[in-house]
Each structure stands twice: as C-alpha cells, then as structure tokens.
PDB file of N, CA and C in Angstrom:
ATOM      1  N   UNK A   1     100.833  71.184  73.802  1.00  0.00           N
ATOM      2  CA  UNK A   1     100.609  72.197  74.812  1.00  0.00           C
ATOM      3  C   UNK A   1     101.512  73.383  74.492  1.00  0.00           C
ATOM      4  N   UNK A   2     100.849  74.791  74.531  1.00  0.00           N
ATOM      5  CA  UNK A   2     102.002  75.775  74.666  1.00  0.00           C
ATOM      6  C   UNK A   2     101.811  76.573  75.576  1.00  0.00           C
ATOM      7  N   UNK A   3     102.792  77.062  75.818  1.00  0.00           N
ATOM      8  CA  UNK A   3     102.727  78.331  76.816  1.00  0.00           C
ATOM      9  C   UNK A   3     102.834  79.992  75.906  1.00  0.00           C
ATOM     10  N   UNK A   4     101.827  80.442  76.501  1.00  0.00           N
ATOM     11  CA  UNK A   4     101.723  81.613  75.896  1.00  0.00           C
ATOM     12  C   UNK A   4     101.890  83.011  77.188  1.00  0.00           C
ATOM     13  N   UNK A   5     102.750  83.544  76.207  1.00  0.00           N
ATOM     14  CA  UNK A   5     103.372  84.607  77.694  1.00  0.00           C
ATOM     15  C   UNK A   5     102.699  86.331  77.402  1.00  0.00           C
ATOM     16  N   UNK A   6     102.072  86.401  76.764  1.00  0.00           N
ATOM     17  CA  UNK A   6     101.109  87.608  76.498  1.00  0.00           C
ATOM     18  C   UNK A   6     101.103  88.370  77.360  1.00  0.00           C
ATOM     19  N   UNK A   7     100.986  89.463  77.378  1.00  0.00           N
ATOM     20  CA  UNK A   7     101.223  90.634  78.262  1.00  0.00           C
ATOM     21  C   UNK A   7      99.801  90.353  79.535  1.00  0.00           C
ATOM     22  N   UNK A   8      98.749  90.207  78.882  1.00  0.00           N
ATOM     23  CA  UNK A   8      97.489  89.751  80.085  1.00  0.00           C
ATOM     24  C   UNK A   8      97.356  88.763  80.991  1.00  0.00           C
ATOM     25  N   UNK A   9      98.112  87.514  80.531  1.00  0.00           N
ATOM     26  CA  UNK A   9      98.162  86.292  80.885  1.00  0.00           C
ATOM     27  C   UNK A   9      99.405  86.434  81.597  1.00  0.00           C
ATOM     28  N   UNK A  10     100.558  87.118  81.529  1.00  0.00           N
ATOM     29  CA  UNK A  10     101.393  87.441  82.869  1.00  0.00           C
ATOM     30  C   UNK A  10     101.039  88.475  83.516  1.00  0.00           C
ATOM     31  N   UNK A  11     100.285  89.369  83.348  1.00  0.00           N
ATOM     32  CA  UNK A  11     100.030  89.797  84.358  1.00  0.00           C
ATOM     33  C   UNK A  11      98.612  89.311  85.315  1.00  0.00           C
ATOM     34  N   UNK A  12      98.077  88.552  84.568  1.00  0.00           N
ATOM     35  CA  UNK A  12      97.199  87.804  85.589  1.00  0.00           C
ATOM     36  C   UNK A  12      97.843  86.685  86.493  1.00  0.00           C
ATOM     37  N   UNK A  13      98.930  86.421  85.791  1.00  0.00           N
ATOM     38  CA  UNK A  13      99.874  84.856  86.814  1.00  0.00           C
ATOM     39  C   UNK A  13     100.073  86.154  87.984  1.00  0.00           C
ATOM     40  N   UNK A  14     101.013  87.299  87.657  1.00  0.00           N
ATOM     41  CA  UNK A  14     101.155  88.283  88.913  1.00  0.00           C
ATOM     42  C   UNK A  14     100.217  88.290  89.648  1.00  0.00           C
ATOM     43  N   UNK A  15      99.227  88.815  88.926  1.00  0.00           N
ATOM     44  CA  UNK A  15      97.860  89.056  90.278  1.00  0.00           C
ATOM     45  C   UNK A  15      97.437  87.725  90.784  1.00  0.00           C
ATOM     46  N   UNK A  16      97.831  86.676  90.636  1.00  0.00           N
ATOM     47  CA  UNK A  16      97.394  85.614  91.008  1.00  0.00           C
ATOM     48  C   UNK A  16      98.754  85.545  92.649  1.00  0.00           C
ATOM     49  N   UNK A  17      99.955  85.818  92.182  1.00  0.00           N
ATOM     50  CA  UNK A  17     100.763  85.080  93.111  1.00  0.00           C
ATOM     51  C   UNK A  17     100.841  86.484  93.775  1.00  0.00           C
ATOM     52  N   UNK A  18     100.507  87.850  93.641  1.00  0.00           N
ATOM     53  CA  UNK A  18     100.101  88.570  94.600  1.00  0.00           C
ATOM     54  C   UNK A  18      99.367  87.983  95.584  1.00  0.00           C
ATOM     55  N   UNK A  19      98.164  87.763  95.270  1.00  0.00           N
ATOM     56  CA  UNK A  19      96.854  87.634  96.106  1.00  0.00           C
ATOM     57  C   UNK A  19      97.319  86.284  97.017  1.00  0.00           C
ATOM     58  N   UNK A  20      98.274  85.287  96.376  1.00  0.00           N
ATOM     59  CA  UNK A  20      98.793  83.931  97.644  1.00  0.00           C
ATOM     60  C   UNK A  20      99.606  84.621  98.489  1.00  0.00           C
ATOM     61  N   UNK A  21     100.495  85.685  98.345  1.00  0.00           N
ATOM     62  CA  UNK A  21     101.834  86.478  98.581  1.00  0.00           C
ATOM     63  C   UNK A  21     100.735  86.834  99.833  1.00  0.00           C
ATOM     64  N   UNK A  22      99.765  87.895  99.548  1.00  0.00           N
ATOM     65  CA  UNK A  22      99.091  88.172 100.660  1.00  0.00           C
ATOM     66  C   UNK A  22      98.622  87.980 101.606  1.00  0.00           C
ATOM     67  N   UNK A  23      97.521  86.477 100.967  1.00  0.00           N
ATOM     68  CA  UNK A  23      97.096  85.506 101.685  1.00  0.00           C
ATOM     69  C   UNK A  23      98.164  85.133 102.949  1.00  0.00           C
ATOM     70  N   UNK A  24      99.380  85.347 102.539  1.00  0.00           N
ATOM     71  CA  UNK A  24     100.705  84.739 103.739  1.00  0.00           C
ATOM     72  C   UNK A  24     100.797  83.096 102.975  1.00  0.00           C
ATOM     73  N   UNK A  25     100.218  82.799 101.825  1.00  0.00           N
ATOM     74  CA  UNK A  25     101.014  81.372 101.004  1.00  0.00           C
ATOM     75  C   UNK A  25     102.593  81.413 100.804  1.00  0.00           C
ATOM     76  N   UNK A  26     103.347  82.608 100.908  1.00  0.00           N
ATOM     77  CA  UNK A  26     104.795  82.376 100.395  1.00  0.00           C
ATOM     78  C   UNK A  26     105.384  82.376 102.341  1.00  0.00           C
ATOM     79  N   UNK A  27     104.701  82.261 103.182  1.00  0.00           N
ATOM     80  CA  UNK A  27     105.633  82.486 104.604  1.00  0.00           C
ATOM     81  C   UNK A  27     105.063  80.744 104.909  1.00  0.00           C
ATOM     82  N   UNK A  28     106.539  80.528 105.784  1.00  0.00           N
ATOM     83  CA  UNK A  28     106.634  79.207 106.378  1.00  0.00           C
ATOM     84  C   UNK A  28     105.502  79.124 107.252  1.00  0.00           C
ATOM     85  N   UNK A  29     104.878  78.447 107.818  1.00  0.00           N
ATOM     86  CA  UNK A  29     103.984  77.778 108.824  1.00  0.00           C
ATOM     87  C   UNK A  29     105.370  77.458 109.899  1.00  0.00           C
ATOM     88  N   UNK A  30     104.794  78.263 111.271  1.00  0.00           N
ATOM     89  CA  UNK A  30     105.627  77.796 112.079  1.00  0.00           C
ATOM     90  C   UNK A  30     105.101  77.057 113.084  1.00  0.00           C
ATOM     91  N   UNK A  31     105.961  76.042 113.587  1.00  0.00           N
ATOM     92  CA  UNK A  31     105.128  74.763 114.457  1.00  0.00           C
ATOM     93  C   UNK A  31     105.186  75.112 115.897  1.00  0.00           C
ATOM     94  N   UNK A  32     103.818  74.483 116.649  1.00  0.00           N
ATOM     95  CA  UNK A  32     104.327  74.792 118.050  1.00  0.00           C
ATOM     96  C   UNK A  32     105.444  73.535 118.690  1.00  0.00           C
ATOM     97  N   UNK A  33     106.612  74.166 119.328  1.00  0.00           N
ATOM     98  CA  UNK A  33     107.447  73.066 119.877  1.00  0.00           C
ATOM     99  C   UNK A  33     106.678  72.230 120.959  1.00  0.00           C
ATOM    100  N   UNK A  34     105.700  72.347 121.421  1.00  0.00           N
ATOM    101  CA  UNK A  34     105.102  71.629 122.387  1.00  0.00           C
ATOM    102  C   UNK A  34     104.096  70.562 121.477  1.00  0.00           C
ATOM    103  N   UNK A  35     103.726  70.854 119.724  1.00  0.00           N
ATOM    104  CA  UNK A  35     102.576  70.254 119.538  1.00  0.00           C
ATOM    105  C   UNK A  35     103.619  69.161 119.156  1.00  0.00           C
ATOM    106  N   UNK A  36     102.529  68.346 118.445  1.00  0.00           N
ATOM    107  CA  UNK A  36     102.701  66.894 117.747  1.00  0.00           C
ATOM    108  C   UNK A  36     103.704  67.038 116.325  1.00  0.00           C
ATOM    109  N   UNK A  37     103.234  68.606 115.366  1.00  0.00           N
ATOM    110  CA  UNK A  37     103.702  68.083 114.957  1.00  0.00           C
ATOM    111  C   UNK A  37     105.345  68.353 114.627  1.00  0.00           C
ATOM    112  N   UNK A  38     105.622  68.138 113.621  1.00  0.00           N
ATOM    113  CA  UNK A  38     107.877  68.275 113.312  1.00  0.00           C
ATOM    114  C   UNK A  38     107.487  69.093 111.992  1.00  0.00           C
ATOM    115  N   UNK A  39     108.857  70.581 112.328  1.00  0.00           N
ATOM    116  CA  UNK A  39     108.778  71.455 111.958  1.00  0.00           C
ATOM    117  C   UNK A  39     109.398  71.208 110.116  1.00  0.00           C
ATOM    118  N   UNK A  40     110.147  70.437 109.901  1.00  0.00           N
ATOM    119  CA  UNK A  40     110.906  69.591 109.031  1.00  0.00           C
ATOM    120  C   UNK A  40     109.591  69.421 108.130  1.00  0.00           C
ATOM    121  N   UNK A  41     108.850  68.424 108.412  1.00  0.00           N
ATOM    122  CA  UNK A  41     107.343  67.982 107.640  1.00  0.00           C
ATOM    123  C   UNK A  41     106.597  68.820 107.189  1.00  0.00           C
ATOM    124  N   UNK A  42     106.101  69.984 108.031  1.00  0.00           N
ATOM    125  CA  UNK A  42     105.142  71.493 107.708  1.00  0.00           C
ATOM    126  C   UNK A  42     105.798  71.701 106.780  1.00  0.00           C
ATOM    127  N   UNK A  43     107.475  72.027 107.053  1.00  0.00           N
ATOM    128  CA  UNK A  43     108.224  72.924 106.022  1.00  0.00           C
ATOM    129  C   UNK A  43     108.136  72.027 104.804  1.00  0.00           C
ATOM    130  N   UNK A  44     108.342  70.887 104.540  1.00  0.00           N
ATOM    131  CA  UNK A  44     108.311  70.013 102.907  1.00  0.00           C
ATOM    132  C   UNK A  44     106.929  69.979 101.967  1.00  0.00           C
ATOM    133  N   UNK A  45     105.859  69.942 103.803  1.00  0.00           N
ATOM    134  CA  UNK A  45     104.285  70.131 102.993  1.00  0.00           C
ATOM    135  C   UNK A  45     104.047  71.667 102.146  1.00  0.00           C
ATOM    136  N   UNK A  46     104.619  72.486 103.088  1.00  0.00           N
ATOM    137  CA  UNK A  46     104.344  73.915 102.918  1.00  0.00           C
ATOM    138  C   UNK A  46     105.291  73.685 101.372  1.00  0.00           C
ATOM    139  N   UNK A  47     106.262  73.549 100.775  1.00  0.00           N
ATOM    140  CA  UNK A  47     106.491  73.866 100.050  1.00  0.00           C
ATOM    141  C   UNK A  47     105.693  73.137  98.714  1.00  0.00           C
ATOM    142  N   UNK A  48     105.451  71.671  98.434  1.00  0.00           N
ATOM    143  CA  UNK A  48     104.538  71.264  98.113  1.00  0.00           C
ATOM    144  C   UNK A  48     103.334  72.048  97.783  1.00  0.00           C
ATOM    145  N   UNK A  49     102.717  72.501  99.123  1.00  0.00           N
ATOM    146  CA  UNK A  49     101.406  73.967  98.731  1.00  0.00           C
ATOM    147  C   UNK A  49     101.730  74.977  97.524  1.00  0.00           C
ATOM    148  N   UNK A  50     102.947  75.197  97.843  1.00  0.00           N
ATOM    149  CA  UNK A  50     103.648  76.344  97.187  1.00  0.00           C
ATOM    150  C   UNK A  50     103.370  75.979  95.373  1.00  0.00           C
ATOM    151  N   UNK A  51     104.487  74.875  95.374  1.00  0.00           N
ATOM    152  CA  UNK A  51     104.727  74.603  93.840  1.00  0.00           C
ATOM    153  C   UNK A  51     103.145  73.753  93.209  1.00  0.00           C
ATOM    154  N   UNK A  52     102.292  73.374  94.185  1.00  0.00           N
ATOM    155  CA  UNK A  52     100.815  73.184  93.669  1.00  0.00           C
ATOM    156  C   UNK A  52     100.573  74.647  93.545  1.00  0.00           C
ATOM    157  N   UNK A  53      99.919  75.633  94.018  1.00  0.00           N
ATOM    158  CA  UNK A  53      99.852  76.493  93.567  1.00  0.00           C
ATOM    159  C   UNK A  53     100.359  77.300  92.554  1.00  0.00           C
ATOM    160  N   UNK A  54     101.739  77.347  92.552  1.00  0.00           N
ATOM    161  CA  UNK A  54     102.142  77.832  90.827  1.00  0.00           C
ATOM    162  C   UNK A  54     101.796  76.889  89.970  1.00  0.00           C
ATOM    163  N   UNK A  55     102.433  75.859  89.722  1.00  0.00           N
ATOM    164  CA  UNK A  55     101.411  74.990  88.756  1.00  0.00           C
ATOM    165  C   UNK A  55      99.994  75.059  88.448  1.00  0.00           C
ATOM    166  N   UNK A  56      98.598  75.302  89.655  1.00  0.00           N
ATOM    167  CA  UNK A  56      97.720  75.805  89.297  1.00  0.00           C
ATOM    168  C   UNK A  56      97.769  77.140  88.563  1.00  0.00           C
ATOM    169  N   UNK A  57      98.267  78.018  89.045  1.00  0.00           N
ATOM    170  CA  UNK A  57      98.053  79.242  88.261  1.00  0.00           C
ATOM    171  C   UNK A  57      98.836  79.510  87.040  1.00  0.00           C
ATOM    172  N   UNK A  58     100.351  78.935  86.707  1.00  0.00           N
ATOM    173  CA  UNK A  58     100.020  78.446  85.421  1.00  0.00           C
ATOM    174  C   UNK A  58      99.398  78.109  84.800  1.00  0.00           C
ATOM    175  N   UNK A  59      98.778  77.140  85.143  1.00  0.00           N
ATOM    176  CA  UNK A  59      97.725  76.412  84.015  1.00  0.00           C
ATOM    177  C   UNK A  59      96.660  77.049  83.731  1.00  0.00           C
ATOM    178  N   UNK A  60      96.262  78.202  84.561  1.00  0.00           N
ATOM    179  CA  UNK A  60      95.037  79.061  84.418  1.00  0.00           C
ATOM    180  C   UNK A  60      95.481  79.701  84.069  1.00  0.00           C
ATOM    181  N   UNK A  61      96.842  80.525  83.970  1.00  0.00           N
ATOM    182  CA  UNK A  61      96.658  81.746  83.036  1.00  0.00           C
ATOM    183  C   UNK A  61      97.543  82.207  82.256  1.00  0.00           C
ATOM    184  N   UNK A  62      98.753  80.372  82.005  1.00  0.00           N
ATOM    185  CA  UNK A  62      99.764  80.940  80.515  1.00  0.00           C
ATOM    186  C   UNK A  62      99.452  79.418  79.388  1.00  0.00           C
ATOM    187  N   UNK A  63      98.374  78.549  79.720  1.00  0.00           N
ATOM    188  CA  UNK A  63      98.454  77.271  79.051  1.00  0.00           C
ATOM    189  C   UNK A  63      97.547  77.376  77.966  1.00  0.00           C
ATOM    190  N   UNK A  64      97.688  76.808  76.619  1.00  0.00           N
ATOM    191  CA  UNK A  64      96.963  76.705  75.648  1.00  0.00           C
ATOM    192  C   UNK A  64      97.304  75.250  75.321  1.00  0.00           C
ATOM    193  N   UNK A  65      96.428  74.330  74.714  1.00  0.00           N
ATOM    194  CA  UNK A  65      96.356  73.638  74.524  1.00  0.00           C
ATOM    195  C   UNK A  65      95.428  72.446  73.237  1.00  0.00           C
ATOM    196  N   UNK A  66      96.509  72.713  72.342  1.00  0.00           N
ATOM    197  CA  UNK A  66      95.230  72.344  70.935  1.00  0.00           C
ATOM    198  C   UNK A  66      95.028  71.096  70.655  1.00  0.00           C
ATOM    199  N   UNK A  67      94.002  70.474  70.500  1.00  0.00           N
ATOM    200  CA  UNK A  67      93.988  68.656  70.011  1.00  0.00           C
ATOM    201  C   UNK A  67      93.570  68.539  68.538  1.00  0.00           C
ATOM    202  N   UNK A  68      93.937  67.795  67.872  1.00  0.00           N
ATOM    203  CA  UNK A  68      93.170  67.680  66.714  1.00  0.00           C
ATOM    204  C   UNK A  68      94.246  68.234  65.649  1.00  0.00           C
ATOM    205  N   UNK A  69      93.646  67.692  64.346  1.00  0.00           N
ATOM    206  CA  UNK A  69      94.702  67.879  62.956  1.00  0.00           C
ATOM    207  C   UNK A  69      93.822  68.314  62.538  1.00  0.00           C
ATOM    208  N   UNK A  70      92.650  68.484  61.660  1.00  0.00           N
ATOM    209  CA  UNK A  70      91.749  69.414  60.774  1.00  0.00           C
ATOM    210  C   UNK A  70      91.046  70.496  61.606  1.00  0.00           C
ATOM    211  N   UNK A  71      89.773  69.927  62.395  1.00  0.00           N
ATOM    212  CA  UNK A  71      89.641  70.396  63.024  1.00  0.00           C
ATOM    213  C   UNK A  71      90.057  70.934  64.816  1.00  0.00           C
ATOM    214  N   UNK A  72      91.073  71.765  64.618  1.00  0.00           N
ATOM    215  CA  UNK A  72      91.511  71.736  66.356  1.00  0.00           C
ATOM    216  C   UNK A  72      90.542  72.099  67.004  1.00  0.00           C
ATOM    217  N   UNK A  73      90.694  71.873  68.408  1.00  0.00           N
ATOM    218  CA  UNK A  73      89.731  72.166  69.867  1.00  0.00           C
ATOM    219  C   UNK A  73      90.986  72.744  70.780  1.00  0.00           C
ATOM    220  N   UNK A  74      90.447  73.332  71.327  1.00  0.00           N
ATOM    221  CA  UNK A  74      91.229  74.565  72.438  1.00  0.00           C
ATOM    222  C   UNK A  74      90.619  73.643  74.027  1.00  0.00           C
ATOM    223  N   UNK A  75      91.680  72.651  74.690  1.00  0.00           N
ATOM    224  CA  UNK A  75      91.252  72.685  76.213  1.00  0.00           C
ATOM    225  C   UNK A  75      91.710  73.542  76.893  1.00  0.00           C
ATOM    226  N   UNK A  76      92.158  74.752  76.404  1.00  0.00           N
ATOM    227  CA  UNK A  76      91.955  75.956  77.524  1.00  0.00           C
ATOM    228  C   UNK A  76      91.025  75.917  78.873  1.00  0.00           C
ATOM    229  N   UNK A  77      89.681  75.871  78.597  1.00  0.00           N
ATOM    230  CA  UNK A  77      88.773  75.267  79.909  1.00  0.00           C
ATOM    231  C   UNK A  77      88.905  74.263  80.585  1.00  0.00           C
ATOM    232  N   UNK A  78      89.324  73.517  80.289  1.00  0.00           N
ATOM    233  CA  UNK A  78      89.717  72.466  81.137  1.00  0.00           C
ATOM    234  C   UNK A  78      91.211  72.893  81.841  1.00  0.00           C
ATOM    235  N   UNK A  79      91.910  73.381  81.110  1.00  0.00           N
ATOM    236  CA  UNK A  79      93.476  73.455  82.168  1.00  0.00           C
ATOM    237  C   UNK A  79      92.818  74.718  83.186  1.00  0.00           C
ATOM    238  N   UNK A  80      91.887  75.717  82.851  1.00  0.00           N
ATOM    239  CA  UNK A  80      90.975  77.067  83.756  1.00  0.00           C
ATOM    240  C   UNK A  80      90.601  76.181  85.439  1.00  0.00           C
ATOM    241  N   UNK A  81      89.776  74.677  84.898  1.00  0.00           N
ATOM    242  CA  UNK A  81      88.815  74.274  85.930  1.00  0.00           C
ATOM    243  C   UNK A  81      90.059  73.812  86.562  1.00  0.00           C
ATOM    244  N   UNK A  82      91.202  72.648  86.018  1.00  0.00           N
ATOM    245  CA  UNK A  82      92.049  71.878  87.001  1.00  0.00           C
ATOM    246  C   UNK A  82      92.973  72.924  87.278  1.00  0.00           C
ATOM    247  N   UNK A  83      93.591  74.297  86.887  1.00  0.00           N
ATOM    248  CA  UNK A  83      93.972  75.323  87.747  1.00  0.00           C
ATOM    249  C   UNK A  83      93.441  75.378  88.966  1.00  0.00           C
ATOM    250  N   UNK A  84      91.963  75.854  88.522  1.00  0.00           N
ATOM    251  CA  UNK A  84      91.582  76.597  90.123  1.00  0.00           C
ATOM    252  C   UNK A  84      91.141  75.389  91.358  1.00  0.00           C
ATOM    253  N   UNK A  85      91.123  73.874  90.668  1.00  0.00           N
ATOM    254  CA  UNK A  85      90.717  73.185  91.620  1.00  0.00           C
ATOM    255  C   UNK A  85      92.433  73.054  92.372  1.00  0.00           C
ATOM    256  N   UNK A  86      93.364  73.351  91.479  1.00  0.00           N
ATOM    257  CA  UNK A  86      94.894  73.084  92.290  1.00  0.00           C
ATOM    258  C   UNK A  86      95.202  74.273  92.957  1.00  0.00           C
ATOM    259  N   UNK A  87      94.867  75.467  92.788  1.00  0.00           N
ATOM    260  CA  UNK A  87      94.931  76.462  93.766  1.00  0.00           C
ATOM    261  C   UNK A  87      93.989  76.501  94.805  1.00  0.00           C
ATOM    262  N   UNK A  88      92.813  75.798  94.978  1.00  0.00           N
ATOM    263  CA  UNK A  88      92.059  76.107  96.105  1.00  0.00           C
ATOM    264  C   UNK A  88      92.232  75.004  97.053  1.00  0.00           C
ATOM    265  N   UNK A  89      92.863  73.664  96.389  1.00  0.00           N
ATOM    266  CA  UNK A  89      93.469  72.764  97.543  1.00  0.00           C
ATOM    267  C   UNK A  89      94.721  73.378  97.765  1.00  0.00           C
ATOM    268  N   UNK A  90      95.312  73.897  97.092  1.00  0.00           N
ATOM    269  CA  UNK A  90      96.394  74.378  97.544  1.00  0.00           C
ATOM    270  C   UNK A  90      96.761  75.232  99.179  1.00  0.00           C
ATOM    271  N   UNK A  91      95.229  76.164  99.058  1.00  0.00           N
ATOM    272  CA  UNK A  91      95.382  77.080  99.616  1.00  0.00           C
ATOM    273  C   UNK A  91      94.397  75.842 100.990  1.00  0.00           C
ATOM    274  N   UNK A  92      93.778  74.940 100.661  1.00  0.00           N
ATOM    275  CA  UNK A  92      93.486  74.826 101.490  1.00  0.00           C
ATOM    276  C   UNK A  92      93.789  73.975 102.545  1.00  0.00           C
ATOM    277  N   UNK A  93      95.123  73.073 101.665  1.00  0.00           N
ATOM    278  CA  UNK A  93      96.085  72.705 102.826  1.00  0.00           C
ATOM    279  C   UNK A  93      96.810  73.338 103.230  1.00  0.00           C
ATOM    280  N   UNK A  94      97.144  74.642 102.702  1.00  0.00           N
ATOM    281  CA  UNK A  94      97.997  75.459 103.224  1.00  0.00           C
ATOM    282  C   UNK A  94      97.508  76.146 104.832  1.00  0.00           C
ATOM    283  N   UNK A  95      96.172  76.269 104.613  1.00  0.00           N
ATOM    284  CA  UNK A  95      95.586  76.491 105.925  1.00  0.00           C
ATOM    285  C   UNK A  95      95.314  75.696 107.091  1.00  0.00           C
ATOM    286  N   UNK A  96      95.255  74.279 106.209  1.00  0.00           N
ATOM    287  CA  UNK A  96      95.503  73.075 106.930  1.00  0.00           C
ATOM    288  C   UNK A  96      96.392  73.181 108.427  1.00  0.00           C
ATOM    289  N   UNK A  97      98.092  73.313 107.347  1.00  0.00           N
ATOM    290  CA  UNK A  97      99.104  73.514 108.135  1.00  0.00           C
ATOM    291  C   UNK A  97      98.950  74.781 108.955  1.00  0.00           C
ATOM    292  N   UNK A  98      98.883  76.052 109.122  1.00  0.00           N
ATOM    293  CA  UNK A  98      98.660  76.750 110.191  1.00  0.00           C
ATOM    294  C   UNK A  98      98.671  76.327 111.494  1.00  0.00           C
ATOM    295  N   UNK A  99      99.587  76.754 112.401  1.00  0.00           N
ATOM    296  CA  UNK A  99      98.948  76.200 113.789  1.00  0.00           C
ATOM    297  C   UNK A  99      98.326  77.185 114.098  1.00  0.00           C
ATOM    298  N   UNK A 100      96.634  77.566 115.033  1.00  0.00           N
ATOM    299  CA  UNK A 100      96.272  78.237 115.480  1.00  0.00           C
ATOM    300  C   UNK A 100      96.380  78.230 116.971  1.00  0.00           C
ATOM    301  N   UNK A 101      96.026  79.570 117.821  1.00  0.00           N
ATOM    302  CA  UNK A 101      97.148  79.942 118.912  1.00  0.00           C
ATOM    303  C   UNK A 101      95.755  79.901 119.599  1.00  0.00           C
ATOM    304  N   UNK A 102      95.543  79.296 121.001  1.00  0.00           N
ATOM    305  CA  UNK A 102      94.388  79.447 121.708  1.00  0.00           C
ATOM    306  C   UNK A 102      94.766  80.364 122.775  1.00  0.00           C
ATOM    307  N   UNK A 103      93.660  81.208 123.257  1.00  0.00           N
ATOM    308  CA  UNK A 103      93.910  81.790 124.047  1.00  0.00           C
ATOM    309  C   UNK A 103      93.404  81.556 125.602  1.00  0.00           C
ATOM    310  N   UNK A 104      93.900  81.442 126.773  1.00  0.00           N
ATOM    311  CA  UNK A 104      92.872  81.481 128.147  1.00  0.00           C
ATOM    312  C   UNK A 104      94.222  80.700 128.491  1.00  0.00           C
TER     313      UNK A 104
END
C-alpha cells in the first residue's frame, strides 16, 4: 500500500473534510439532559464518526495500492468504493446521534 500525497489528492482529502466541517461532522452532538441518552457515550461515538470518516476519505483520495510481481493491478477502486461506503456510514451515524428538538 502507498500513500500518495500529490497536490490533487490533498486537495481533494481538503474538499472532502471541508464539506464534513460543514455538514457540522467536526461539532459535538449535544445531549438532551432530560433524554435517555449519556453525554460521555455521544461524545466517544461522535468521535468514532469522526476518525471513520478520515479513514474513509483517506482511502479515497491518498491510497494506492499495487498487487502482483509481473503483472501489477492497481486496487485503487476498491479502496474509492470502501472509502465512500465509510464516509456515508459515517455521516450517517453521525446523524444518528443528533438529538432533534420538537416543538409544541
């Protein structure tokens, strides 16, 4: 496996941890003191979200990966697909955790 730090491929990891930055992926989930759940737990899951998500977007956009002695093969596509499947659970336990606020 290598990591390749190319001027495109970091700046796509940027635009990647922009767009979570935005999303609100880098802010804590804050708990309601009245709900069920403990603010301690959100905070260990939430970070969990976090470092799944960089790990996904590493792998999508600084990993190369060659197999083979004569002829090599590039799983580049494959670290692309298990990137984005680790950033979109990422993001989607991250939304998980959210408490949403009812109103009435």
């Amino acid at each position: 496996m290598e990591i390749n730090f190319s001027l495109p491929r970091v700046l796509g990891l940027l635009v990647l941890l922009a767009g979570f930055w935005l999303l609100g992926g880098f802010t804590v989930p804050i708990v309601d003191p009245q709900g069920y759940q403990d603010q301690h737990h959100v905070t260990k899951a939430w970070l969990y979200c976090v470092a799944l998500f960089l790990f996904g977007a590493g792998c999508v956009t600084l990993v190369d990966h060659f197999v083979g002695t004569i002829d090599r093969a590039n799983l580049r596509l494959l670290y692309v697909i298990v990137g984005l499947a680790l950033m979109i659970g990422s993001y989607c336990w991250l939304r998980s955790l959210a408490v949403h606020e009812t109103t009435g």
